[in-house]
Each structure stands twice: as structure tokens, then as C-alpha cells.
Protein backbone atom coordinates (compact mmCIF):
# COMPACT_ATOMS: atom_id res chain seq x y z
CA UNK A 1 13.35 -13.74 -28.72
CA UNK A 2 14.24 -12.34 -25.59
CA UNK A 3 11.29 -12.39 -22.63
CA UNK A 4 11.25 -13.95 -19.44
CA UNK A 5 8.14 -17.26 -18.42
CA UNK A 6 5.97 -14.50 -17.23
CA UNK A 7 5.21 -13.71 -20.74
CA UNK A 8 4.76 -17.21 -21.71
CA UNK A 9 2.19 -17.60 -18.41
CA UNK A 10 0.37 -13.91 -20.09
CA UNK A 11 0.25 -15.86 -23.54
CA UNK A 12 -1.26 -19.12 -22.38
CA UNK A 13 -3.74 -17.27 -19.77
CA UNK A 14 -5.52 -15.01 -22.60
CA UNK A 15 -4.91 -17.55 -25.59
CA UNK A 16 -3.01 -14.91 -27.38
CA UNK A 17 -1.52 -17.28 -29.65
CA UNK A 18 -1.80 -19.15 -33.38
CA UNK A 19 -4.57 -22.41 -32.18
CA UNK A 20 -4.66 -23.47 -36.31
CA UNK A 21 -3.79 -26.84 -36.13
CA UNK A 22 -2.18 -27.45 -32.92
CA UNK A 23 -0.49 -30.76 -32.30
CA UNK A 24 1.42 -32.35 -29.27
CA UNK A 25 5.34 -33.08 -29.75
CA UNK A 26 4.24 -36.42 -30.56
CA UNK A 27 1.82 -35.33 -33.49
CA UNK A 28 -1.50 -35.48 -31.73
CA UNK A 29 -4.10 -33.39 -31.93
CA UNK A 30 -4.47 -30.90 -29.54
CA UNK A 31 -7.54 -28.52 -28.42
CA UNK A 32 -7.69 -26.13 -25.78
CA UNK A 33 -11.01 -25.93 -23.70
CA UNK A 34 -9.88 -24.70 -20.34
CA UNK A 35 -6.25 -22.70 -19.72
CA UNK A 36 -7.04 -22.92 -16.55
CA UNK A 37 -6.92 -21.10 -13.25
CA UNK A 38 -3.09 -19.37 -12.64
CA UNK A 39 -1.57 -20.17 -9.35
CA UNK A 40 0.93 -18.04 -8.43
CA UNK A 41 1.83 -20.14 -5.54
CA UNK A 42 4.39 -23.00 -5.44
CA UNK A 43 3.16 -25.80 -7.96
CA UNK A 44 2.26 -26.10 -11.28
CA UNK A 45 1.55 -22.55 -13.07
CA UNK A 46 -2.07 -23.37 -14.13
CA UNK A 47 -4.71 -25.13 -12.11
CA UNK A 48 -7.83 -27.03 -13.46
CA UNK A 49 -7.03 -26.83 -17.07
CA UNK A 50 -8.93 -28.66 -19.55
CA UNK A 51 -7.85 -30.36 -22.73
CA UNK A 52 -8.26 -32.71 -25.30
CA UNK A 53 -5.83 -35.14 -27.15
CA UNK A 54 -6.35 -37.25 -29.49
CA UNK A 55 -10.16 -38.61 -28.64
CA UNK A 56 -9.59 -38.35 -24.98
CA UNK A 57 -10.35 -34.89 -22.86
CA UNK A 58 -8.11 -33.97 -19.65
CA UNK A 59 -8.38 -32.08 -16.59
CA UNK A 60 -5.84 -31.19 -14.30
CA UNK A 61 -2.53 -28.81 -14.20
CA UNK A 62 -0.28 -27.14 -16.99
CA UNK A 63 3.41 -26.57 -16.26
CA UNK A 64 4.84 -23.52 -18.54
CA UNK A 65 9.10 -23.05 -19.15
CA UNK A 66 10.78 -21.15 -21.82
CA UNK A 67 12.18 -24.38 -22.66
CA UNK A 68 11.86 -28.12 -22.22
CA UNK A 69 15.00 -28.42 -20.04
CA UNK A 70 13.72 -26.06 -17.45
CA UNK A 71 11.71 -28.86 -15.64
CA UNK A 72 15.15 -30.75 -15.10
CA UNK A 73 16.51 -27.95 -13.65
CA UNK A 74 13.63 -26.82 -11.81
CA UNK A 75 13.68 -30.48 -10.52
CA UNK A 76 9.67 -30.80 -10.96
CA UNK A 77 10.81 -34.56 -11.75
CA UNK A 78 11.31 -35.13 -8.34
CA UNK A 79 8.47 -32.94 -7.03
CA UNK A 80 4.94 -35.25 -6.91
CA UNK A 81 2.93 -32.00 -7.09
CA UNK A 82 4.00 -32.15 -10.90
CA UNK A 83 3.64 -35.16 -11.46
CA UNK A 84 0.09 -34.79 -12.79
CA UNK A 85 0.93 -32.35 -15.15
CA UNK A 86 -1.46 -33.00 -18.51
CA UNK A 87 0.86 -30.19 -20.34
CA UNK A 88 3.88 -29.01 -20.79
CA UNK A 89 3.59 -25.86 -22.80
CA UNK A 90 7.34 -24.48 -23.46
CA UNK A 91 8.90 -22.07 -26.62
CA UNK A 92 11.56 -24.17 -26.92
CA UNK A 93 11.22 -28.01 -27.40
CA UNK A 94 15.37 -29.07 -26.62
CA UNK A 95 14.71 -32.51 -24.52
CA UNK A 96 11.61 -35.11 -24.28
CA UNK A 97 10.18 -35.48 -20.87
CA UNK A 98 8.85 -38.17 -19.32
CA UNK A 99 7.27 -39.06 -15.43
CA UNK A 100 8.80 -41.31 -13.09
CA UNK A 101 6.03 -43.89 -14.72
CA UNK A 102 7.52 -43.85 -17.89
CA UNK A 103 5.15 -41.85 -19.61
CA UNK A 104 5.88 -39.11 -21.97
CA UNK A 105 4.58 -35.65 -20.79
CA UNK A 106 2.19 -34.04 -23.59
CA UNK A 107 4.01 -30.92 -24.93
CA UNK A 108 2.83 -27.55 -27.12
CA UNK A 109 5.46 -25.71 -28.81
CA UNK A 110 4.69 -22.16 -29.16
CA UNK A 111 7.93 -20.92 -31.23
CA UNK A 112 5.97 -19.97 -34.17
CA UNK A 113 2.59 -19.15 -33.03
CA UNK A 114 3.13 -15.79 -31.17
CA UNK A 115 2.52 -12.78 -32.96
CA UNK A 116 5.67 -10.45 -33.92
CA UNK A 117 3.67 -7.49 -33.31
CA UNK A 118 2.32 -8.52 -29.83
CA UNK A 119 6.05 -9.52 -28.83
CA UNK A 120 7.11 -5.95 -30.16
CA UNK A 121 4.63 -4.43 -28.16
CA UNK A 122 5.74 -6.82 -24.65
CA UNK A 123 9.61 -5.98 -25.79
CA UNK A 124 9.17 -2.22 -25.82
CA UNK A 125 7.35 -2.36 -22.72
CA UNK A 126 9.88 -4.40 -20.51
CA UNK A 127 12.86 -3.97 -22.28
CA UNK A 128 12.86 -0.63 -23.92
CA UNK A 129 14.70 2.65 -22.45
CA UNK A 130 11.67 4.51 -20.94
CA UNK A 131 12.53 7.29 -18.49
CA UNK A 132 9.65 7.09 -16.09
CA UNK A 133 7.45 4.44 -16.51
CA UNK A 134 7.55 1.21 -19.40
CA UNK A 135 4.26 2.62 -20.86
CA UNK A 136 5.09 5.97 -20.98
CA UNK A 137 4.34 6.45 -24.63
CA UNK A 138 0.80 4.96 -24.56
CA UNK A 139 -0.61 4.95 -21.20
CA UNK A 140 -2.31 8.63 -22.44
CA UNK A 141 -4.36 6.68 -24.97
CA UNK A 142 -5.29 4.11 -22.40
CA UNK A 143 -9.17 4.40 -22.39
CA UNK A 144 -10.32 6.71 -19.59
CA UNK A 145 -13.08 3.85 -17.82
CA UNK A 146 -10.13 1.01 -18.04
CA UNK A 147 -7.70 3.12 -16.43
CA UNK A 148 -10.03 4.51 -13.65
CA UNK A 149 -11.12 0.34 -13.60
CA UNK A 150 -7.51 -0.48 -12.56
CA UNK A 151 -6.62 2.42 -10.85
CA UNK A 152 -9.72 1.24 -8.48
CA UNK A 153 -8.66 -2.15 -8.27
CA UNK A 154 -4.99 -0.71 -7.20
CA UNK A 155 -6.12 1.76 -4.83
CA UNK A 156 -7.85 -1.29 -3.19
CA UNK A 157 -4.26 -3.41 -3.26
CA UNK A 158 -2.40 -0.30 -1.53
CA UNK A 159 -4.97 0.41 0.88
CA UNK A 160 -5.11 -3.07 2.07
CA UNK A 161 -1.36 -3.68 2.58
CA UNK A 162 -1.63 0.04 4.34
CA UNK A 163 -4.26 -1.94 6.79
CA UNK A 164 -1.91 -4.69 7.60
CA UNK A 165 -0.24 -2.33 10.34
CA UNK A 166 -3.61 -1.66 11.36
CA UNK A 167 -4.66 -4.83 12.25
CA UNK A 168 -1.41 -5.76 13.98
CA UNK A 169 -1.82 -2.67 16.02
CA UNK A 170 -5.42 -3.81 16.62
CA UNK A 171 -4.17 -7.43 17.66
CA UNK A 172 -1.44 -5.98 19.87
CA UNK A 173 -4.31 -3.54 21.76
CA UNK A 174 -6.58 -6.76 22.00
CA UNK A 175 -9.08 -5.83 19.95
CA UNK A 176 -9.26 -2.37 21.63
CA UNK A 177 -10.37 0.23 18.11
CA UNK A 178 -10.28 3.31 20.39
CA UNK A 179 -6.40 3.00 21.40
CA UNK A 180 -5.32 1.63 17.64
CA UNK A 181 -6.77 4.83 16.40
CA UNK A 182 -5.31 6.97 18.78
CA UNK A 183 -2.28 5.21 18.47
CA UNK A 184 -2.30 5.99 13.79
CA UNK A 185 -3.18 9.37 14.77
CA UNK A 186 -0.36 9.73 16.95
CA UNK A 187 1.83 8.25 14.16
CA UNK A 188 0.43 10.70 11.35
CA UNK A 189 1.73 13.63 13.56
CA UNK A 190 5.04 12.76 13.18
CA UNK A 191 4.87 12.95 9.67
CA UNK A 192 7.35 9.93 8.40
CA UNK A 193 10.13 11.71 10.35
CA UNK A 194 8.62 11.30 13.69
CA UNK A 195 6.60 8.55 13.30
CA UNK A 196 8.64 6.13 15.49
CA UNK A 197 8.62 8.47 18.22
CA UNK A 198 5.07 9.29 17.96
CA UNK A 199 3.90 5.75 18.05
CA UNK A 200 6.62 5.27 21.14
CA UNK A 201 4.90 7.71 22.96
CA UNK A 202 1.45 6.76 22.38
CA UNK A 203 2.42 3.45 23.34
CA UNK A 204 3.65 5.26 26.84
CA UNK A 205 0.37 6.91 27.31
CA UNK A 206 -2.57 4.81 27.08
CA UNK A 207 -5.27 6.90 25.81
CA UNK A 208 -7.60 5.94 29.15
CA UNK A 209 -5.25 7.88 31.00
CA UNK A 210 -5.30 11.09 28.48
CA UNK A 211 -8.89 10.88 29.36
CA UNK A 212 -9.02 10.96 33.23
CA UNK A 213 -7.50 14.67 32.71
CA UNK A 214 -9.37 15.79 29.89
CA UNK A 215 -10.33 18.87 31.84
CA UNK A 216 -7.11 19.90 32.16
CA UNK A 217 -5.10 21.47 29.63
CA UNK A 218 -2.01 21.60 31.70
CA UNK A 219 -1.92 18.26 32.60
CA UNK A 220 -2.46 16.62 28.92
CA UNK A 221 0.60 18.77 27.94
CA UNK A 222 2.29 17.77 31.01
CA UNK A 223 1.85 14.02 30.06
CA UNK A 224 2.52 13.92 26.54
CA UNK A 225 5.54 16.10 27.28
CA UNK A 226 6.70 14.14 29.97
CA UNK A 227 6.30 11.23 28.53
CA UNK A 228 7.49 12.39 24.81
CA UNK A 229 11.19 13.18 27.24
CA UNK A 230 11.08 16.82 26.42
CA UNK A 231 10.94 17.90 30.47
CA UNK A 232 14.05 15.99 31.69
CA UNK A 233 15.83 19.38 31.27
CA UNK A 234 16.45 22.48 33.58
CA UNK A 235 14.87 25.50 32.11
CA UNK A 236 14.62 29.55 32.59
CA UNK A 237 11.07 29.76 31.02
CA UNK A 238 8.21 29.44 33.89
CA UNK A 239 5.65 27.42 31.31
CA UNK A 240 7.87 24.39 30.57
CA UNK A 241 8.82 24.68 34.54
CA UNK A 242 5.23 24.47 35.33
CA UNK A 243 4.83 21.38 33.17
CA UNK A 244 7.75 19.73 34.73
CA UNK A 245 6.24 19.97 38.25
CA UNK A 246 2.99 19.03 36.99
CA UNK A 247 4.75 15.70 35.04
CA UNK A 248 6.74 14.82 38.06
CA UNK A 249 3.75 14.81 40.29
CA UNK A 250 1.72 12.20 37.63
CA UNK A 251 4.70 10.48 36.72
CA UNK A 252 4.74 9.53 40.71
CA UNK A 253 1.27 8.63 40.42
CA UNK A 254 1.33 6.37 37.63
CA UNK A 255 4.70 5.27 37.22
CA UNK A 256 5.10 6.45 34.38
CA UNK A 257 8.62 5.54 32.19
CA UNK A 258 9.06 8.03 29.43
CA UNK A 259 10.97 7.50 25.99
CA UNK A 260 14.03 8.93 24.74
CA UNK A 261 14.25 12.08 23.67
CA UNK A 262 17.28 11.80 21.65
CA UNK A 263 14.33 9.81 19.02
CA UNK A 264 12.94 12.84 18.05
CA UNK A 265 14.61 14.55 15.25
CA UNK A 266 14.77 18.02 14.04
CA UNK A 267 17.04 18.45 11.79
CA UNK A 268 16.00 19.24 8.41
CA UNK A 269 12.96 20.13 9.30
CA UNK A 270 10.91 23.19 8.99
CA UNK A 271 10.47 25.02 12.33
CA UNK A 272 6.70 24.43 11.65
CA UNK A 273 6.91 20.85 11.66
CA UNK A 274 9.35 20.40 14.83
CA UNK A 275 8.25 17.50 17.38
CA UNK A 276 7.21 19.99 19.86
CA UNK A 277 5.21 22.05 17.98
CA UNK A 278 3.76 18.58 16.70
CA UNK A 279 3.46 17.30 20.27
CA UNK A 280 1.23 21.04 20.95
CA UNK A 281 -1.23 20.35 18.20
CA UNK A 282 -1.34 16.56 19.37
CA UNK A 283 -2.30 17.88 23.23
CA UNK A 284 -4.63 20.48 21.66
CA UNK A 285 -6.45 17.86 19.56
CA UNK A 286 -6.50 15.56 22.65
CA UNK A 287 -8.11 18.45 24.60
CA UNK A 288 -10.96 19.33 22.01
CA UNK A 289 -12.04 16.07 20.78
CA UNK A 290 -13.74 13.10 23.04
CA UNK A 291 -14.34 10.29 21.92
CA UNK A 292 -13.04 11.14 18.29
CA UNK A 293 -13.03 7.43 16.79
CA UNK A 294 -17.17 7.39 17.05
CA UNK A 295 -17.63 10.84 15.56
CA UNK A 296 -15.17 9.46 13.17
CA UNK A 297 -17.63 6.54 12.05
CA UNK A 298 -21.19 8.56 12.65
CA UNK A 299 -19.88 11.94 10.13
CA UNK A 300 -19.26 11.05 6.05
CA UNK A 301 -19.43 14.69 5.74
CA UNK A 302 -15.74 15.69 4.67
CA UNK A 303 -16.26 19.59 5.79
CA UNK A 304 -17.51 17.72 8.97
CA UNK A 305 -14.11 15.46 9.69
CA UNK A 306 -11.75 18.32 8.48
CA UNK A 307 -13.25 20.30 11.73
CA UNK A 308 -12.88 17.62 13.79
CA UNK A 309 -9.37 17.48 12.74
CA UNK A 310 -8.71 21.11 12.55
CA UNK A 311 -6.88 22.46 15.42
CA UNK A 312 -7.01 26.09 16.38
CA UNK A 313 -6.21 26.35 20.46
CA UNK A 314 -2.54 25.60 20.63
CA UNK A 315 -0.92 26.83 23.72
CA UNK A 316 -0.22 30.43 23.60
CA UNK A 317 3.56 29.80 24.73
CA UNK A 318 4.05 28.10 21.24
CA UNK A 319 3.04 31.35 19.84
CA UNK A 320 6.55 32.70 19.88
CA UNK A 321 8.15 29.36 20.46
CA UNK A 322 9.58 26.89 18.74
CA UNK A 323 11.66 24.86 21.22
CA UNK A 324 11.71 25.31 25.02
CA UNK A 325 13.45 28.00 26.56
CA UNK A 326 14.11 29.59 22.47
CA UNK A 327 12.18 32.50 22.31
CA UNK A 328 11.30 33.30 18.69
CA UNK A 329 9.11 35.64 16.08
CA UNK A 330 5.46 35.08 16.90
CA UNK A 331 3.87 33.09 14.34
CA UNK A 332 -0.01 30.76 14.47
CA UNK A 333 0.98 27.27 14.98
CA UNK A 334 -2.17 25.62 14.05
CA UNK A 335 -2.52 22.76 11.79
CA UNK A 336 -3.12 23.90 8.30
CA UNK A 337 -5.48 22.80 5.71
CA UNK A 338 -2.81 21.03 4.44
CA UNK A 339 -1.39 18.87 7.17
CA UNK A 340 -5.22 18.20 8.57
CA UNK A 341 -5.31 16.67 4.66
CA UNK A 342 -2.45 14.77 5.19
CA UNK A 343 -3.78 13.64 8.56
CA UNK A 344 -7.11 12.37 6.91
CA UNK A 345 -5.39 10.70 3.75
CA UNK A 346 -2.82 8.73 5.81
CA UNK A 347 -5.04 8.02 8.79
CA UNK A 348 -8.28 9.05 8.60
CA UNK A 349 -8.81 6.78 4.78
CA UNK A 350 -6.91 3.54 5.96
CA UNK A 351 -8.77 3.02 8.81
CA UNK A 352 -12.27 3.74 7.84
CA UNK A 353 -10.86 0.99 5.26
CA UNK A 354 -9.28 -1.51 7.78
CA UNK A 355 -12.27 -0.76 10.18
CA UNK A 356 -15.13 -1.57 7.29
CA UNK A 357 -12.67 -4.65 5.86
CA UNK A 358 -12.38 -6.08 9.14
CA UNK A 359 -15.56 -5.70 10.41
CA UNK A 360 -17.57 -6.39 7.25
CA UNK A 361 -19.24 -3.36 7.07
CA UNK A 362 -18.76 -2.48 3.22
CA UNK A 363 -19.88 1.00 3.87
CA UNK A 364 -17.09 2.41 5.51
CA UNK A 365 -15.36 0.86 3.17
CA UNK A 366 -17.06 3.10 0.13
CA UNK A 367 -16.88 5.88 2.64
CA UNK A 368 -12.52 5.96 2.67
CA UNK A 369 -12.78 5.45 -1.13
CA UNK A 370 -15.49 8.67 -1.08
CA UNK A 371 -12.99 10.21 1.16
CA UNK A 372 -10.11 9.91 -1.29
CA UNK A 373 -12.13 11.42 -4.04
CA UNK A 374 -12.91 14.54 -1.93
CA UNK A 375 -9.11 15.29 -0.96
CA UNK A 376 -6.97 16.62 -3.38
CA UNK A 377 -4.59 15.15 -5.10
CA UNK A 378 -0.64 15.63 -3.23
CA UNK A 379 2.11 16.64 -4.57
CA UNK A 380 5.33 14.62 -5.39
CA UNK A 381 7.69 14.12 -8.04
CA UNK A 382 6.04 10.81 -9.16
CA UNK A 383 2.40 12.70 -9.24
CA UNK A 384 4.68 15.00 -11.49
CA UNK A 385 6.19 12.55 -13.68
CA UNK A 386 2.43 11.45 -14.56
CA UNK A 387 0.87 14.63 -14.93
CA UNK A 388 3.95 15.47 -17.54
CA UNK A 389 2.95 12.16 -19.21
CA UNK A 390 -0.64 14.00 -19.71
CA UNK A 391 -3.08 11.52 -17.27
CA UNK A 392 -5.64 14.14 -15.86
CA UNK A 393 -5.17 13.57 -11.96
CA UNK A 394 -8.28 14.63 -10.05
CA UNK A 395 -8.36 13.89 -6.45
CA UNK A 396 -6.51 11.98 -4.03
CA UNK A 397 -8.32 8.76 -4.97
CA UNK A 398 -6.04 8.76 -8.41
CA UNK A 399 -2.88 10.22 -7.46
CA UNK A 400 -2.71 7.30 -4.30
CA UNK A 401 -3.41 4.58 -6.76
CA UNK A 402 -1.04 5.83 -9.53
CA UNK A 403 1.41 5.85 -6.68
CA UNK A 404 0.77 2.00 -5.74
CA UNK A 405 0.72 1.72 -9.71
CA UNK A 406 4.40 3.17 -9.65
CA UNK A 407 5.83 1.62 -6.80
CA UNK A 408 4.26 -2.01 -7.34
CA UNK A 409 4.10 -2.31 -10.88
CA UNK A 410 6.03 0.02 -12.80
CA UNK A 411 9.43 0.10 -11.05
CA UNK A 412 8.93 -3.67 -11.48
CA UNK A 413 8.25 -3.86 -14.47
CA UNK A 414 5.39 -6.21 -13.97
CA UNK A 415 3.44 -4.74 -16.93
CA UNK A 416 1.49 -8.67 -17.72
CA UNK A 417 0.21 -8.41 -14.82
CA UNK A 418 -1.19 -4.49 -15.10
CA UNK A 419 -4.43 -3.77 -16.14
CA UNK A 420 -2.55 -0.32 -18.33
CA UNK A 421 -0.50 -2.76 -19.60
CA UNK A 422 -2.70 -5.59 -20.55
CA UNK A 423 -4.43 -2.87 -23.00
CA UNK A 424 -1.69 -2.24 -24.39
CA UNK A 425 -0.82 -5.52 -25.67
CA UNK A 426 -4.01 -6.35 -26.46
CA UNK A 427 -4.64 -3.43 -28.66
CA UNK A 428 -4.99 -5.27 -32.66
């Protein structure tokens, strides 16, 4: 047979094999009361396990290998943490073991007690030539409430590895929730391409500062323009002039250092999604929102936070403008209803999530999972591979946890340890 100790560590964990008259290596009788709790930290692979030899019951850890010889060359004889080990479960029985006492280590054999249909089943899942995913040919039968159960549970798993940068933001603002959520806005304006920059800048210009000019228009563009390293230049054009003096004059007054420009990229870009018409809708939303994190947490009214996020006064310049000084066919430069969705999905979700995880306040956690449900679902070639396997994907709630359930699972392979995948080899 042909499988790796994970499967051995799924067969032990749900009993899935022959218990008719099971017997130690030494010909003792052997029940299973406990498998045990699996650690999948260093140590032994199953805590707290309970057994009975003989007349006399056991408690303590279980140590599974492919075969006997693997705890040589694992060198668990030299490792005390096994050396309380009350079984050795292994396929392969090829050399006795015994502790440093002396004592022979109780061993199960279970060559001959796994089912050849439930290994067919594991084999074609892991080892077979699937195109997109290992379950490809069954996940459609998958029972609709189990896969919306572990598409929950892995939703969960993504958004709190997605909150990780969160709270290291949070740490690195002292605490400060305002400026970490102005500073994951910023980043979800550069859209993956100029999220570096973004967050640079942001960085560069505290929001306190943004605020002490809030009634000025000019001067919010002036300082994230600045300070983004877009008015280092000579131009002809009297509005990026304007914000150049205006820069100058507060970059004086607060010593202000601005980043590179050479960080923000262009190329392959739409014109629509350039840095500086990115940086305009980022001064416009600075201009019409005050203090956007608390209407953030007082509105679970999606039509609500979409028009909080909705921009619709970008400078007029930008009308006809693409780049400085590059005159160009007018066209609206406001955020559409798609890129405000993106801006809730990859902002907007995670930190309702982080804020309700970290805070213990459970329901703004249930409000980013509400959120998900009422976005809809993006498009991507792996949201396309699974529609074309015929799963029925709804909202954004499904189509972000079938992603985590690609890129974390599937690519992996790690089908024992999937809840899709689980059903599959336990359907009799």
C-alpha cells in the first residue's frame, strides 16, 4: 500500500479499522477505550489515550509510524517525551522495540484491518491525476449543510490568519484602532499592486495630521501627494503647481520626509487603477468621511457602509487626467461598485473580524461573516474551476472560504484533515 503516517493518524483518530480480536505483538489482548486527543505539535501523535491490556487499563500517549523501524530513525529512543508511550500502533511490524528500561513497547499491527475500499477511496484522493482539486469527482455530492459546515469553519481559519497583520499593525500603532484602520484602508487602495506604497505612505502621514486640514481639500491632496513623492517634479499644469507650493509650505511645517516615488507602479495597469487616480479617491474619501472607523462599528446596514465607502467628489483635474501634466479623454473617476466591494471584502470584513476577535465582542464578529454573505461572490479562475465542478457559489462568504479551501487544503493535498474530504472517506 502506498500512503503516507497521516493516513495512519486519520485511521486511528476515527477507529476506521477491523477491532475483532485485536491483540498486542506479544499476543495480548487489546481494547481500545480512548484514541485519544491528536497533537499536532512535537511529541507523541496522540495525547491521553486510554487502553486496556491484558487485565490492566492505561492512560497516557500513542506513537503512530508506518513501520516499527521509524521510531529508530525518528530517534524517539532517545527523546524522554516518548518514553511513556503505552502504544505503538504501526502497519508494518519489521523490529521489536523496547525503552531504555528494558521494557517492550505494546504494539497494534494494522496490515490487515484497513478496509480496501476506504484505502481506494484515500488513494484516489491523494494520489490520483485530478486536474483541479483531489475531490473533484465527488465534492458535488458532498451534502449541502456539511459543506456550508466546513466552508464556515474555513472561512473562520482564513479570516483569522488575514487578522494577524491586523494585530501587528495594531501593536506597532500602540493600541491606536483609528490609525490601523486608516492605515488597511490605505493598503486596500493600492489594490495588491500598490499596496506597499500605500501602507508607506500612510505610515508618512499620521492620520491626526490628515485631520487638522480636513477643511481643506487642497491641502489633503497636497499631503498625500507630497508625501506619496508625486510633486518632486517641475510641471506646466497650474493644479499640480498649486499643490506643490501648498506641500512645500506643510512639508516645512511638519518636517515631513516623503517616500519614493519610483515604488509606485503603473505598468500593466489599467489607466483607471493608476496610483494617482488611487491617491484622488484616497484624498476624496479622507475629505468626506470623519471619523470613519466609529460609523464603521455603529452601521450593520450594508447599503449603509457601501455609501460610506462610495466616493463621488474626486478632483475635477482628474476628470481628464490620468497622470500629471498628461492631458487625456474626460472620463468619471469615481470608485465603482466594484472596487468599493473589493474595499469592504478585503478591509472592511477582516477588521470588523480582528476588531470583534480581539476585543471579545462576538458581534462584530457575526457582523463580517453577515457582511460576506451580502457581497457577491468575485471572480477568479479558482471561483471558476469550482463553479465548472457544479458547487452553487452564492455570496462572498463561499467563494472566500472555497478559496482558503484551495489554497490550504487542496493544493496540499491535506484531504484527512478536510471536512469535504473526511465525507468522502467515510461514505459506506
Amino acid at each position: 500500500m502506498l500512503f503516507t503516517e497521516n493516513f495512519l493518524h486519520y485511521i486511528w483518530k476515527f477507529k476506521l479499522f477491523n477491532h475483532d480480536s485485536l491483540q498486542t505483538t506479544s499476543g495480548e489482548e487489546l481494547q481500545i477505550l480512548s484514541a485519544g486527543l491528536h497533537n499536532h505539535d512535537s511529541g507523541p501523535d496522540f495525547h491521553n489515550a486510554r487502553i486496556r491490556i491484558g487485565e490492566t487499563t492505561w492512560a497516557g500517549n500513542v506513537e503512530i509510524h508506518v513501520s516499527s523501524s521509524d521510531w529508530r530513525k525518528h530517534k524517539h529512543q532517545d527523546d524522554a517525551a516518548y518514553h511513556n508511550v503505552i502504544l505503538h500502533v504501526v502497519y508494518h511490524d519489521d523490529e521489536p522495540l523496547h525503552q531504555p528500561s528494558g521494557q517492550k513497547v505494546a504494539t497494534l499491527i494494522l496490515k490487515n484491518r484497513i478496509s480496501g475500499d476506504l484505502y481506494a477511496r484515500y488513494h484516489q484522493l491523494v494520489y490520483g491525476n485530478q486536474q483541479v482539486i483531489p475531490c473533484e469527482g465527488s465534492i458535488k455530492n458532498i451534502k449541502s449543510i456539511t459543506l456550508h459546515n466546513w466552508l464556515t469553519r474555513v472561512l473562520v481559519e482564513r479570516l483569522q490568519k488575514k487578522s494577524l497583520a491586523i494585530i501587528q499593525a495594531l501593536q506597532y500603532n500602540r493600541g491606536n484602532w483609528e490609525e490601523t484602520f486608516y492605515q488597511q484602508l490605505a493598503i486596500s487602495f493600492g489594490f495588491k499592486v500598490n499596496a506597499l506604497p500605500f501602507e508607506l505612505l500612510a505610515k508618512a502621514l499620521p492620520q491626526n495630521l490628515l485631520g487638522k486640514h480636513k477643511n481643506s481639500s487642497l491641502q489633503i491632496e497636497a499631503l498625500i501627494f507630497g508625501q506619496a513623492g508625486f510633486l518632486a517634479d517641475e510641471f506646466t499644469d497650474t493644479y499640480p503647481n498649486i499643490l506643490k507650493a501648498e506641500y512645500l509650505f506643510l512639508q516645512k511645517k511638519y518636517g515631513l520626509v516623503p517616500i519614493e516615488k519610483h515604488l509606485w507602479k503603473f505598468m500593466r495597469l489599467r489607466p483607471q487603477n493608476f496610483p494617482t487616480i488611487r491617491l484622488a479617491q484616497f484624498a476624496a474619501l479622507i475629505m468626506q468621511s470623519n471619523h470613519l472607523l466609529s460609523k464603521v462599528l455603529e452601521t450593520d446596514d450594508v447599503t449603509a457602509l457601501r455609501k460610506l465607502f462610495t466616493v463621488t467628489h474626486v478632483n475635477e483635474y482628474w476628470e481628464n487626467h490620468y497622470r500629471f501634466d498628461k492631458e487625456a479623454k474626460p472620463s468619471p473617476k469615481n470608485m465603482g461598485q466594484a472596487s468599493v466591494n473589493l474595499l469592504l471584502l478585503n478591509t472592511l470584513a477582516v477588521f470588523l473580524f480582528s476588531y470583534g476577535h480581539h476585543q471579545q465582542l462576538q458581534p462584530y464578529v457575526n457582523r463580517s461573516l453577515q457582511l460576506l454573505e451580502n457581497l457577491p461572490v468575485e471572480q477568479n479562475h479558482i471561483i471558476n474551476d469550482f463553479e465548472d465542478l457544479g458547487i452553487k457559489i452564492n455570496s462572498a462568504f463561499e467563494s472566500q472560504a472555497l478559496l482558503e479551501l484551495r489554497n490550504s487544503y487542496c493544493n496540499f493535498k491535506k484531504c484527512l484533515q478536510c471536512g469535504v474530504g473526511n465525507q468522502i472517506l467515510n461514505i459506506t
